[in-house]
N, C-alpha and C. Protein backbone atom coordinates (compact mmCIF):
# COMPACT_ATOMS: atom_id res chain seq x y z
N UNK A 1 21.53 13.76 -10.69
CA UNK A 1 20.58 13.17 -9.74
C UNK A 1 20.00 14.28 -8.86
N UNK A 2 18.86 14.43 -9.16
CA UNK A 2 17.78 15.03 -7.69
C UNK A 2 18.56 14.98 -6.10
N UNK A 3 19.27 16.07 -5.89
CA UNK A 3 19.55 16.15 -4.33
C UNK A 3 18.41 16.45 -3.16
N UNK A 4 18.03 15.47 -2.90
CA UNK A 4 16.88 15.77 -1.50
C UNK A 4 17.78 15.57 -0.50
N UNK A 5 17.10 16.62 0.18
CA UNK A 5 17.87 15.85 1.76
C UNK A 5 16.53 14.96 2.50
N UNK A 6 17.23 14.27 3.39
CA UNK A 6 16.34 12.96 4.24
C UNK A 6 14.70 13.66 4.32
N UNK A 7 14.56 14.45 5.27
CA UNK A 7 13.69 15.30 5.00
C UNK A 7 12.60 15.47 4.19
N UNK A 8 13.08 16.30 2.77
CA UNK A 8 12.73 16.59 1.99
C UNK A 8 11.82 15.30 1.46
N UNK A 9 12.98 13.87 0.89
CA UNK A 9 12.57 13.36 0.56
C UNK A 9 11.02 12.47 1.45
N UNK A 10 11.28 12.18 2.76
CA UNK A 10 9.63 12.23 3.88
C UNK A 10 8.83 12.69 3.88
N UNK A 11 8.91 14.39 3.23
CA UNK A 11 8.05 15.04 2.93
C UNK A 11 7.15 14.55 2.11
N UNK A 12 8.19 14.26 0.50
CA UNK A 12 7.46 14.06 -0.34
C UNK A 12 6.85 12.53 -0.25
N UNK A 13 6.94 11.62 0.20
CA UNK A 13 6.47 10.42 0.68
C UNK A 13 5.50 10.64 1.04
N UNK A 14 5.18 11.65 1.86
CA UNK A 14 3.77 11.45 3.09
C UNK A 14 2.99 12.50 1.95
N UNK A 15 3.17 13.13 1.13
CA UNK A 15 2.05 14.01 -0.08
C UNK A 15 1.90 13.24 -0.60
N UNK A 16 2.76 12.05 -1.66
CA UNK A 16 2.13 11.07 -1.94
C UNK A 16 1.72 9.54 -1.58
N UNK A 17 1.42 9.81 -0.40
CA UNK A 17 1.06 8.89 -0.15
C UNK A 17 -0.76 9.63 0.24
N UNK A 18 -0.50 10.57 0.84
CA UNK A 18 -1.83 11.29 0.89
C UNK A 18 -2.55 11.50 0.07
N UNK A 19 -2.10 11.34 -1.26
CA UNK A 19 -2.85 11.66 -2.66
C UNK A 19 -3.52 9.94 -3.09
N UNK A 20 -2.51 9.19 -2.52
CA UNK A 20 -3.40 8.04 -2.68
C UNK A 20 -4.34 7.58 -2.35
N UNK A 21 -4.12 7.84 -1.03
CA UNK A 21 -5.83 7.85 0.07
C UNK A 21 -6.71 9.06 -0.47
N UNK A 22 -6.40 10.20 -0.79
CA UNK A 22 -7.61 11.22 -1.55
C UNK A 22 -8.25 10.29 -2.43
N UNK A 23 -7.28 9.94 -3.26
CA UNK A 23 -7.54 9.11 -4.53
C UNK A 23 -8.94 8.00 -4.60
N UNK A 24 -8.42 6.93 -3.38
CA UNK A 24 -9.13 6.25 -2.85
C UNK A 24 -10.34 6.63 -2.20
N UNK A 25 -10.06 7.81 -1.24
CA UNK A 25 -11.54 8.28 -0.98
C UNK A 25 -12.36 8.71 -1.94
N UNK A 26 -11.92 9.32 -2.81
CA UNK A 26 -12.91 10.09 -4.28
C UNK A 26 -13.39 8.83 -4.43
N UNK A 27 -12.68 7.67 -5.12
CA UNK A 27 -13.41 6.80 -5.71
C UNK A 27 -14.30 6.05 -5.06
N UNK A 28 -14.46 6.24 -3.52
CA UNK A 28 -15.21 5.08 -2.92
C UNK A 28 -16.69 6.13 -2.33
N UNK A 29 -16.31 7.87 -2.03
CA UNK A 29 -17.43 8.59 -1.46
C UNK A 29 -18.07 9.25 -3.13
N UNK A 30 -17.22 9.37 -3.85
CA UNK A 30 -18.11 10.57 -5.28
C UNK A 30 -18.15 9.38 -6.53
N UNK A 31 -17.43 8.26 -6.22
CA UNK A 31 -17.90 7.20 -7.58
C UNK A 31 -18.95 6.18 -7.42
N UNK A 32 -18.96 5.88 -5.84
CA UNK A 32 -19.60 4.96 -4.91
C UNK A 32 -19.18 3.75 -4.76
N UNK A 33 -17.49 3.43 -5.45
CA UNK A 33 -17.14 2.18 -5.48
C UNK A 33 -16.64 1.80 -4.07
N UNK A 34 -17.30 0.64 -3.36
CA UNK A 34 -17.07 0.80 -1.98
C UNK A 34 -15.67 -0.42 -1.81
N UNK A 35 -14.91 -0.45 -1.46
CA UNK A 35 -13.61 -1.04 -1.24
C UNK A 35 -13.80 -2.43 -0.49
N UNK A 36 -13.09 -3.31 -1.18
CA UNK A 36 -13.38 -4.98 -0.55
C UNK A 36 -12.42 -5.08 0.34
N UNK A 37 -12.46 -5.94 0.67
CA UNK A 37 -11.04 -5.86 2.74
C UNK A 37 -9.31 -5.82 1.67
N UNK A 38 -9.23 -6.65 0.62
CA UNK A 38 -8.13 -5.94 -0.02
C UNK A 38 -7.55 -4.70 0.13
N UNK A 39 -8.66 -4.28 -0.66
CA UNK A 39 -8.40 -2.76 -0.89
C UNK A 39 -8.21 -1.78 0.55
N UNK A 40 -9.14 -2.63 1.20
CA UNK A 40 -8.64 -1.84 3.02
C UNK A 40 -7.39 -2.11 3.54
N UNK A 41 -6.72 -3.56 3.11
CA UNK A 41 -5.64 -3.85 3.78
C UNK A 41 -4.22 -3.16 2.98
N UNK A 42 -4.88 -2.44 1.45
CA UNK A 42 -3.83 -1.62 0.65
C UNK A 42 -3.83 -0.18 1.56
N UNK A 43 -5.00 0.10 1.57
CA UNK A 43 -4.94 1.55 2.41
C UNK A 43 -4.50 1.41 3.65
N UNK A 44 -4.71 0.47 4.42
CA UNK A 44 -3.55 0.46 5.74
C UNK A 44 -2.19 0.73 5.58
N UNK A 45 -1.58 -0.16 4.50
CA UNK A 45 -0.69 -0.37 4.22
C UNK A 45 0.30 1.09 3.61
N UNK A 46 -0.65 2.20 2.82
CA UNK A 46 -0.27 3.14 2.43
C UNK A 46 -0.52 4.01 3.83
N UNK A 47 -1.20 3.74 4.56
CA UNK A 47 -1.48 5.22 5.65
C UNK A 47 -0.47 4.49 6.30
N UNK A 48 0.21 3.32 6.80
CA UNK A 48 1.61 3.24 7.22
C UNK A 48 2.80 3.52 6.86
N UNK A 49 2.69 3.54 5.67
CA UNK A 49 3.95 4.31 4.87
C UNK A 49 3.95 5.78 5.05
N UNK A 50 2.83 6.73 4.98
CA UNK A 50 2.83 7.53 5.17
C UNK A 50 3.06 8.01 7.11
N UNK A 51 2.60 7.07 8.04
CA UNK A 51 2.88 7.18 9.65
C UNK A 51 4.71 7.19 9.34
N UNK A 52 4.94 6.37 9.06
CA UNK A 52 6.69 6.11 8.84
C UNK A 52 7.44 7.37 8.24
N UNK A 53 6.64 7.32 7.49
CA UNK A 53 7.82 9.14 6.67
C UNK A 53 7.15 9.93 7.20
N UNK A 54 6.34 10.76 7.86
CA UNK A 54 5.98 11.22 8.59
C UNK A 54 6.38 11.86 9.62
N UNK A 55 7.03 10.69 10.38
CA UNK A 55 7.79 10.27 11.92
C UNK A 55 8.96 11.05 11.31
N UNK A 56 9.70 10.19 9.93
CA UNK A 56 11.28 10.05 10.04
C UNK A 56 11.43 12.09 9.22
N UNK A 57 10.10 12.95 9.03
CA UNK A 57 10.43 13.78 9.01
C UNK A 57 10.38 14.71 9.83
N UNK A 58 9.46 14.55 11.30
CA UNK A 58 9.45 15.56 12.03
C UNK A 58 10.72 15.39 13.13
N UNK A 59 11.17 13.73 13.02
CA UNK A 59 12.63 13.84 13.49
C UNK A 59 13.42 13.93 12.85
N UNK A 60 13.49 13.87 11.67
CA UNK A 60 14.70 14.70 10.32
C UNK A 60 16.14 14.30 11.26
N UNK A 61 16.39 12.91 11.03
CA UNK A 61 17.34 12.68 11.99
C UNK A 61 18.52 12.90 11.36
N UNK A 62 19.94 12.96 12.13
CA UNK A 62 21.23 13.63 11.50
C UNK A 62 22.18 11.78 11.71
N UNK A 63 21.65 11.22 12.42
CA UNK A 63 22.39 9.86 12.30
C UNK A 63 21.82 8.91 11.34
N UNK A 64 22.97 8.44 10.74
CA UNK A 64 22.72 7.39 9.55
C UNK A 64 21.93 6.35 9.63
N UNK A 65 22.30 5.81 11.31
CA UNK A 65 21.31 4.74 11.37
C UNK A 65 19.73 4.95 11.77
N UNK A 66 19.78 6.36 11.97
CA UNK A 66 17.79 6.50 12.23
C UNK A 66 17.47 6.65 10.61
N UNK A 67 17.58 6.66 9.68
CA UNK A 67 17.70 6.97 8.23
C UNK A 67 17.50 5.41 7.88
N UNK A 68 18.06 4.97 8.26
CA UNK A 68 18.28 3.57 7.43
C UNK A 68 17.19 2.99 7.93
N UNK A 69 17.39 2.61 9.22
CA UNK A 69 15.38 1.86 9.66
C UNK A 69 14.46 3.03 9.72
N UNK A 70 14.33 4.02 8.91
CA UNK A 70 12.92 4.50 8.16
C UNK A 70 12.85 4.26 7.16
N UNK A 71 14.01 4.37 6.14
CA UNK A 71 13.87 3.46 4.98
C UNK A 71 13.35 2.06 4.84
N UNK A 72 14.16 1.50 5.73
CA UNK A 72 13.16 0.31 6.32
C UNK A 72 12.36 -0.31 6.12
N UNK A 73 11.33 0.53 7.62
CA UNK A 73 10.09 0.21 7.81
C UNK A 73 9.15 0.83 6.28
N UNK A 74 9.82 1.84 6.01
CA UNK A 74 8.32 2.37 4.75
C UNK A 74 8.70 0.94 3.69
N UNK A 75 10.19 0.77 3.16
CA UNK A 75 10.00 -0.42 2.51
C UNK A 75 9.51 -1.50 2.55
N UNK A 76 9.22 -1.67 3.92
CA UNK A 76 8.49 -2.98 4.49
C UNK A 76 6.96 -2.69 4.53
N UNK A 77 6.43 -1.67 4.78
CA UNK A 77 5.12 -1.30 4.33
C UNK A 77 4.89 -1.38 3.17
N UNK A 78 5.49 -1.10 2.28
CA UNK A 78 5.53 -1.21 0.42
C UNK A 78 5.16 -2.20 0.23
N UNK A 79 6.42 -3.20 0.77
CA UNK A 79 5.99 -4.32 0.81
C UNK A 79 5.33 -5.25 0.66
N UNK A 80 4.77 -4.98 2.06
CA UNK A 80 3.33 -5.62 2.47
C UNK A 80 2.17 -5.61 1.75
N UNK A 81 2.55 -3.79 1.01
CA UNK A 81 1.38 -3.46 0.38
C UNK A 81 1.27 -4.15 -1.09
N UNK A 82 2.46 -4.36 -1.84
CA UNK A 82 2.84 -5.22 -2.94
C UNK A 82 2.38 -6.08 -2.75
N UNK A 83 2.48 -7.23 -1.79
CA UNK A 83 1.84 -8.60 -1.62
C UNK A 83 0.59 -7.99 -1.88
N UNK A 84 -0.34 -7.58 -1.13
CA UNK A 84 -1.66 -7.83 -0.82
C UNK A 84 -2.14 -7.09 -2.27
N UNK A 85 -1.56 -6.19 -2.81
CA UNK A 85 -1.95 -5.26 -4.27
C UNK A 85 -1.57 -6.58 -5.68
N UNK A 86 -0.85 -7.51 -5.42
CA UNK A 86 -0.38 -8.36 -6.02
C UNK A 86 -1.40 -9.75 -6.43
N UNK A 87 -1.95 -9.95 -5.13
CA UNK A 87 -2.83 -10.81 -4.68
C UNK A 87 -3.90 -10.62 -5.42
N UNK A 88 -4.24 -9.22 -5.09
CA UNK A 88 -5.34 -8.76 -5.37
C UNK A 88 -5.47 -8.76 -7.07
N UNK A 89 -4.45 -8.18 -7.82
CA UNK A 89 -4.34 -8.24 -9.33
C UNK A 89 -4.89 -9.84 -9.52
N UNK A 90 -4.11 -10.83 -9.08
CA UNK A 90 -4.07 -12.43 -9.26
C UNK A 90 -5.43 -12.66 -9.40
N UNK A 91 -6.17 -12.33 -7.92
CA UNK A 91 -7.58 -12.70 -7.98
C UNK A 91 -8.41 -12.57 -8.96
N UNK A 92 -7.99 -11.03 -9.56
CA UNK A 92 -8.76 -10.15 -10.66
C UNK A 92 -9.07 -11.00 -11.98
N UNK A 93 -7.74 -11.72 -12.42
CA UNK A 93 -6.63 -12.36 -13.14
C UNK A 93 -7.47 -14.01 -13.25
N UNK A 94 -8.13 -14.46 -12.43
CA UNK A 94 -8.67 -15.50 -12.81
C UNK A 94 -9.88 -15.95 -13.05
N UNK A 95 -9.81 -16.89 -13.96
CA UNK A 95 -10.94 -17.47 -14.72
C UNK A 95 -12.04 -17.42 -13.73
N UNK A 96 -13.33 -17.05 -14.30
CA UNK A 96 -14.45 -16.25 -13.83
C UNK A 96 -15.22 -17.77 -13.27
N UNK A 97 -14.98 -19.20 -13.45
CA UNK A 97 -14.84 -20.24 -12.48
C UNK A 97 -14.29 -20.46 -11.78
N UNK A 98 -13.23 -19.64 -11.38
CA UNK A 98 -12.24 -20.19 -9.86
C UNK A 98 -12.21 -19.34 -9.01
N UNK A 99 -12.85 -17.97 -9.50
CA UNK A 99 -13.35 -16.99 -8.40
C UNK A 99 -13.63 -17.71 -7.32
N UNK A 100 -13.66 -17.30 -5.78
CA UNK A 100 -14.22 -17.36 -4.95
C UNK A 100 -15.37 -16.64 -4.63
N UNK A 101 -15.67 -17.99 -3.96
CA UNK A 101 -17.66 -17.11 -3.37
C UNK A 101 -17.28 -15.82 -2.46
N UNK A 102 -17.84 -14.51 -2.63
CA UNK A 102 -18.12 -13.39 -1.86
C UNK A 102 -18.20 -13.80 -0.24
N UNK A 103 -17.39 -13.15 0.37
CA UNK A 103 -17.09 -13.45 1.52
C UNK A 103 -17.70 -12.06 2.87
N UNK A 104 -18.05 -12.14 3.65
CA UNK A 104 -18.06 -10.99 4.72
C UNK A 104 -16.52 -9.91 4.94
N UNK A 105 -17.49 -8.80 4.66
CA UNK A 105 -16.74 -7.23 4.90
C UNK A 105 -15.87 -7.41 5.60
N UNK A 106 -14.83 -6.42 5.59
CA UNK A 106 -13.17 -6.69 6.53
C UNK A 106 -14.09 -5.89 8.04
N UNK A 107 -15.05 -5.28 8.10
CA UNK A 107 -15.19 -5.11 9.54
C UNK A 107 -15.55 -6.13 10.47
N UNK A 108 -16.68 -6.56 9.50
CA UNK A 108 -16.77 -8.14 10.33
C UNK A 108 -15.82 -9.25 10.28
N UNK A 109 -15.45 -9.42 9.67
CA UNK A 109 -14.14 -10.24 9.93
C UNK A 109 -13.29 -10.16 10.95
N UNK A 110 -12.93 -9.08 10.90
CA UNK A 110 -11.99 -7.90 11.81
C UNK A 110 -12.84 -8.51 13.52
N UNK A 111 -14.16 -7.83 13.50
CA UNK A 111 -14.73 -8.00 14.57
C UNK A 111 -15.10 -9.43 15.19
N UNK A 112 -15.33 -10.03 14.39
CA UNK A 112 -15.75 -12.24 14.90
C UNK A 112 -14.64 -12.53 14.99
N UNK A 113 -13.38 -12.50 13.85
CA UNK A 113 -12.15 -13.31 14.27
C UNK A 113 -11.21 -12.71 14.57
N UNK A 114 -10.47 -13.71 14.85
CA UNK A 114 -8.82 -13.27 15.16
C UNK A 114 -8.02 -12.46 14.01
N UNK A 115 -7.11 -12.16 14.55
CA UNK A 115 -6.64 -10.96 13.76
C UNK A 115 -5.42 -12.15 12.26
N UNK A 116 -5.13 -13.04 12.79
CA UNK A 116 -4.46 -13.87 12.09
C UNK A 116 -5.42 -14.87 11.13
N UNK A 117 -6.39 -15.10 11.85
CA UNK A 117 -7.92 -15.73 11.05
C UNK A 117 -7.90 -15.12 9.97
N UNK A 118 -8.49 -13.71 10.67
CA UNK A 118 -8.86 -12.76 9.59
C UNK A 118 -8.18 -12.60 8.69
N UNK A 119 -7.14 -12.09 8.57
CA UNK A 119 -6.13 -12.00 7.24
C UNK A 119 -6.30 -13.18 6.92
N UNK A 120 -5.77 -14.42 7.27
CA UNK A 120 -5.82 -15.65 6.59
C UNK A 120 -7.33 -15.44 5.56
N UNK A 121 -8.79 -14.94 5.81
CA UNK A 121 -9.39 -15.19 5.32
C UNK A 121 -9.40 -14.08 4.14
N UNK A 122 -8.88 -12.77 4.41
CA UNK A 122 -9.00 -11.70 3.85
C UNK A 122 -8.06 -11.98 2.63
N UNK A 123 -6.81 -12.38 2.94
CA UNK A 123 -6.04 -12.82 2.03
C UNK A 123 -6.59 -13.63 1.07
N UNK A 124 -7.26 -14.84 1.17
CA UNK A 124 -7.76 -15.98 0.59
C UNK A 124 -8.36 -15.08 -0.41
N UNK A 125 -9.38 -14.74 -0.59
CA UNK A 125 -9.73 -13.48 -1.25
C UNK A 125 -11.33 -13.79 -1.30
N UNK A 126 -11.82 -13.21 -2.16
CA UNK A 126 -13.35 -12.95 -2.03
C UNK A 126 -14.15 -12.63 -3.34
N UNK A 127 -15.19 -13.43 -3.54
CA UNK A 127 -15.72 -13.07 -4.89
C UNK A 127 -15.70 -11.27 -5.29
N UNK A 128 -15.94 -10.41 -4.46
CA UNK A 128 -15.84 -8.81 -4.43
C UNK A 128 -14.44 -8.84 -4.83
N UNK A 129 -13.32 -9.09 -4.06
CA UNK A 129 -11.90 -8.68 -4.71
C UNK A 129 -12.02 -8.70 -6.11
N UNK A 130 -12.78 -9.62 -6.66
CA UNK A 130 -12.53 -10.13 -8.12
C UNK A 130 -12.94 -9.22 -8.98
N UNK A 131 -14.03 -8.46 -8.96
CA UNK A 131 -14.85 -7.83 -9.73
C UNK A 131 -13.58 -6.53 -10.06
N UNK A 132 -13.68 -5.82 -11.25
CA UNK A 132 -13.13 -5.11 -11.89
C UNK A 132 -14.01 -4.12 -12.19
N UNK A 133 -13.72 -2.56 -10.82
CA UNK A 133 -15.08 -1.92 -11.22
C UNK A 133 -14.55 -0.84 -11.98
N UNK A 134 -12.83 -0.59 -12.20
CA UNK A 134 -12.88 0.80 -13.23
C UNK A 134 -11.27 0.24 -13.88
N UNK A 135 -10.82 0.87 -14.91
CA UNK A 135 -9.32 0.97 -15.50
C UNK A 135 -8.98 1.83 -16.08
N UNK A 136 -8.22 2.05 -15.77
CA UNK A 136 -7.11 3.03 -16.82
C UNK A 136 -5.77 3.01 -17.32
N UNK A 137 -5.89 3.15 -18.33
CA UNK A 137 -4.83 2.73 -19.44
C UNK A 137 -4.70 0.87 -19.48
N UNK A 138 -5.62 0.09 -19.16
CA UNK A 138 -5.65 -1.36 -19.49
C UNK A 138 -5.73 -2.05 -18.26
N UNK A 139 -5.35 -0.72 -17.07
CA UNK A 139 -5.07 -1.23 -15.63
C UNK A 139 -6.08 -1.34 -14.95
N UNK A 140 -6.14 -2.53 -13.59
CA UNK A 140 -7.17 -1.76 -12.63
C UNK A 140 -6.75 -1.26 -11.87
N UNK A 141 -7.40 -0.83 -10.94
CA UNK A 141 -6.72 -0.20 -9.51
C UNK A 141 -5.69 -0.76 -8.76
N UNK A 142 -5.98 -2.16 -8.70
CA UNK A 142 -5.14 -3.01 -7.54
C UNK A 142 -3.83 -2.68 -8.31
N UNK A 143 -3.72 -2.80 -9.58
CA UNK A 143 -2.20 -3.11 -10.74
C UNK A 143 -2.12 -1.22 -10.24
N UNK A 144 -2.24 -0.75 -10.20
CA UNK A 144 -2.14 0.74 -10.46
C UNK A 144 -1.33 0.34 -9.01
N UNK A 145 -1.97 0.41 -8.08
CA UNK A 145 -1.49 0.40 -6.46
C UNK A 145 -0.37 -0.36 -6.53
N UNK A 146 -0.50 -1.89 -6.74
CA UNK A 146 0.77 -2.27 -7.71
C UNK A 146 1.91 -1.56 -7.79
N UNK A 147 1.72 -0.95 -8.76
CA UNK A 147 2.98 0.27 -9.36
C UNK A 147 3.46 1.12 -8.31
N UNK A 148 2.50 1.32 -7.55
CA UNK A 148 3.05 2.37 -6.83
C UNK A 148 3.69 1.50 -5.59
N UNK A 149 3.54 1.27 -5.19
CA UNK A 149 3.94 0.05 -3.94
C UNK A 149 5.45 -0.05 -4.33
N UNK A 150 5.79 -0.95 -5.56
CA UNK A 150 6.71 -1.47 -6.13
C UNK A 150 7.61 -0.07 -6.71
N UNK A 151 7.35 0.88 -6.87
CA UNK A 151 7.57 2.15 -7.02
C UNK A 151 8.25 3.28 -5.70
N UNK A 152 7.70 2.73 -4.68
CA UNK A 152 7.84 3.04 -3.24
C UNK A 152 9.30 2.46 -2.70
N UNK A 153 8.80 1.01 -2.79
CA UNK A 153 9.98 0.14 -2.66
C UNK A 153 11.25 0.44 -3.20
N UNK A 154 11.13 1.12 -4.81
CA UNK A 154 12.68 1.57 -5.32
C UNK A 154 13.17 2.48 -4.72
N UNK A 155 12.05 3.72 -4.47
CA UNK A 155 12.57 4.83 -3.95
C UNK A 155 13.46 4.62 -2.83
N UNK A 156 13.05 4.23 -2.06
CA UNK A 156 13.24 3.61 -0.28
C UNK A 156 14.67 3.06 -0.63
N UNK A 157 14.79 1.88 -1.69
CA UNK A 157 16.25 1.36 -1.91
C UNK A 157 17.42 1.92 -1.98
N UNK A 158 16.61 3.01 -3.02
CA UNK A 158 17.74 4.19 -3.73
C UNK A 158 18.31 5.45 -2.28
N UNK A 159 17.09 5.53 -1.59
CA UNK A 159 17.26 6.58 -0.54
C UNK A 159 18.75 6.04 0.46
N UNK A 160 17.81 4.70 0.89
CA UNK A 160 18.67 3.63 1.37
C UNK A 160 20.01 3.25 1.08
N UNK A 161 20.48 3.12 0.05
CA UNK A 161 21.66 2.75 -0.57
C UNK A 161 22.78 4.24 -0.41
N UNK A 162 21.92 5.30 -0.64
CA UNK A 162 22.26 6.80 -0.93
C UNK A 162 22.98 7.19 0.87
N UNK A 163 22.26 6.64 1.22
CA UNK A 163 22.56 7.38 3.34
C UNK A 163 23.82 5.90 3.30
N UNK A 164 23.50 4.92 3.35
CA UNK A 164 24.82 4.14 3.36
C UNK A 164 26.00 4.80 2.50
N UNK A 165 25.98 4.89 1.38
CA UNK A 165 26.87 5.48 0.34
C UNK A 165 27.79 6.19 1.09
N UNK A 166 27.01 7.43 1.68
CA UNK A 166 27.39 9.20 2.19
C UNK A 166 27.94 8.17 3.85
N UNK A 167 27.85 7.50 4.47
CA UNK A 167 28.16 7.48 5.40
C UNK A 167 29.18 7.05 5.71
C-alpha cells in the first residue's frame, strides 16, 4: 500500500481537484460549452473539497481527531457532489418527453430566490441539464464527475479508516 502521510495525501486532493476545475474551465472558455446551474453546483462542490484539503494541509495536523473531520467534511463534499453529478446523469438519462422545460441560469436564480428555493429549483433540473454536449468513452461529463466524486468518497474512507486504524 502507498504510504502518504495526512499531508501528502491533501496535497494531492487539492491538484486534483484543481485539475477538475482547469478541466471545466477549458471546456466552458476554449470549447464554449457554457455550464447549466448543475454543473455550477458540481464545481462548488469540487472547489469545496479542494477549500477542505487545502485547510487540513496547511494545518497538517498531528491529532487524530483533526484528521478524521477533514476526512469528513471532503467526504461530505463528495457527497454532495455525487448527489447533484447523479441527478444530473438521471436527467441526461430520460426520455426526450419528460425532459423538463429550460429553466433560468443559476445566477438568476441565485439572485430572485432564496437560497433553499433555489436549489429546490436547480435540483428539479432544467431542459439545459439534459442536453448532452460531449462524451468520452460512452460517458458524459456529469457520469465522468460521477466517478470522480464517488472516487473521492473512497479515498476519504480509506484515509479515514487508515488514521482510526494507526490510532
Amino acid at each position: 500500500m502507498i504510504n502518504l502521510s495526512f499531508r501528502q495525501f491533501a496535497l494531492i486532493g487539492v491538484v486534483l481537484c484543481a485539475s477538475l476545475m482547469a478541466t471545466a474551465l477549458f471546456f466552458q472558455y476554449s470549447m464554449g460549452l457554457e455550464p447549466c446551474p448543475l454543473c455550477v453546483l458540481q464545481r462548488i462542490a469540487v472547489i469545496s473539497m479542494a477549500c477542505i484539503l487545502l485547510l487540513a494541509a496547511i494545518h497538517n495536523p498531528k491529532n487524530t481527531s483533526f484528521k478524521v473531520v477533514y476526512c469528513l467534511l471532503a467526504a461530505v463534499a463528495a457527497l454532495w457532489g455525487a448527489f447533484i453529478a447523479g441527478r444530473h446523469v438521471w436527467l441526461q438519462n430520460l426520455p426526450k418527453d419528460e425532459v423538463p422545460d429550460c429553466g433560468p441560469g443559476y445566477d438568476y436564480i441565485m439572485d430572485v430566490f432564496s437560497v433553499f428555493d433555489g436549489l429546490k429549483m436547480i435540483l428539479s433540473g432544467s431542459g439545459e441539464c439534459a442536453d448532452i454536449d460531449w462524451l468520452f468513452l460512452g460517458l458524459t461529463m456529469p457520469a465522468w464527475t460521477f466517478i470522480s466524486f464517488v472516487i473521492a468518497i473512497l479515498v476519504c474512507l480509506v484515509v479515514l479508516w487508515r488514521q482510526v486504524k494507526l490510532k
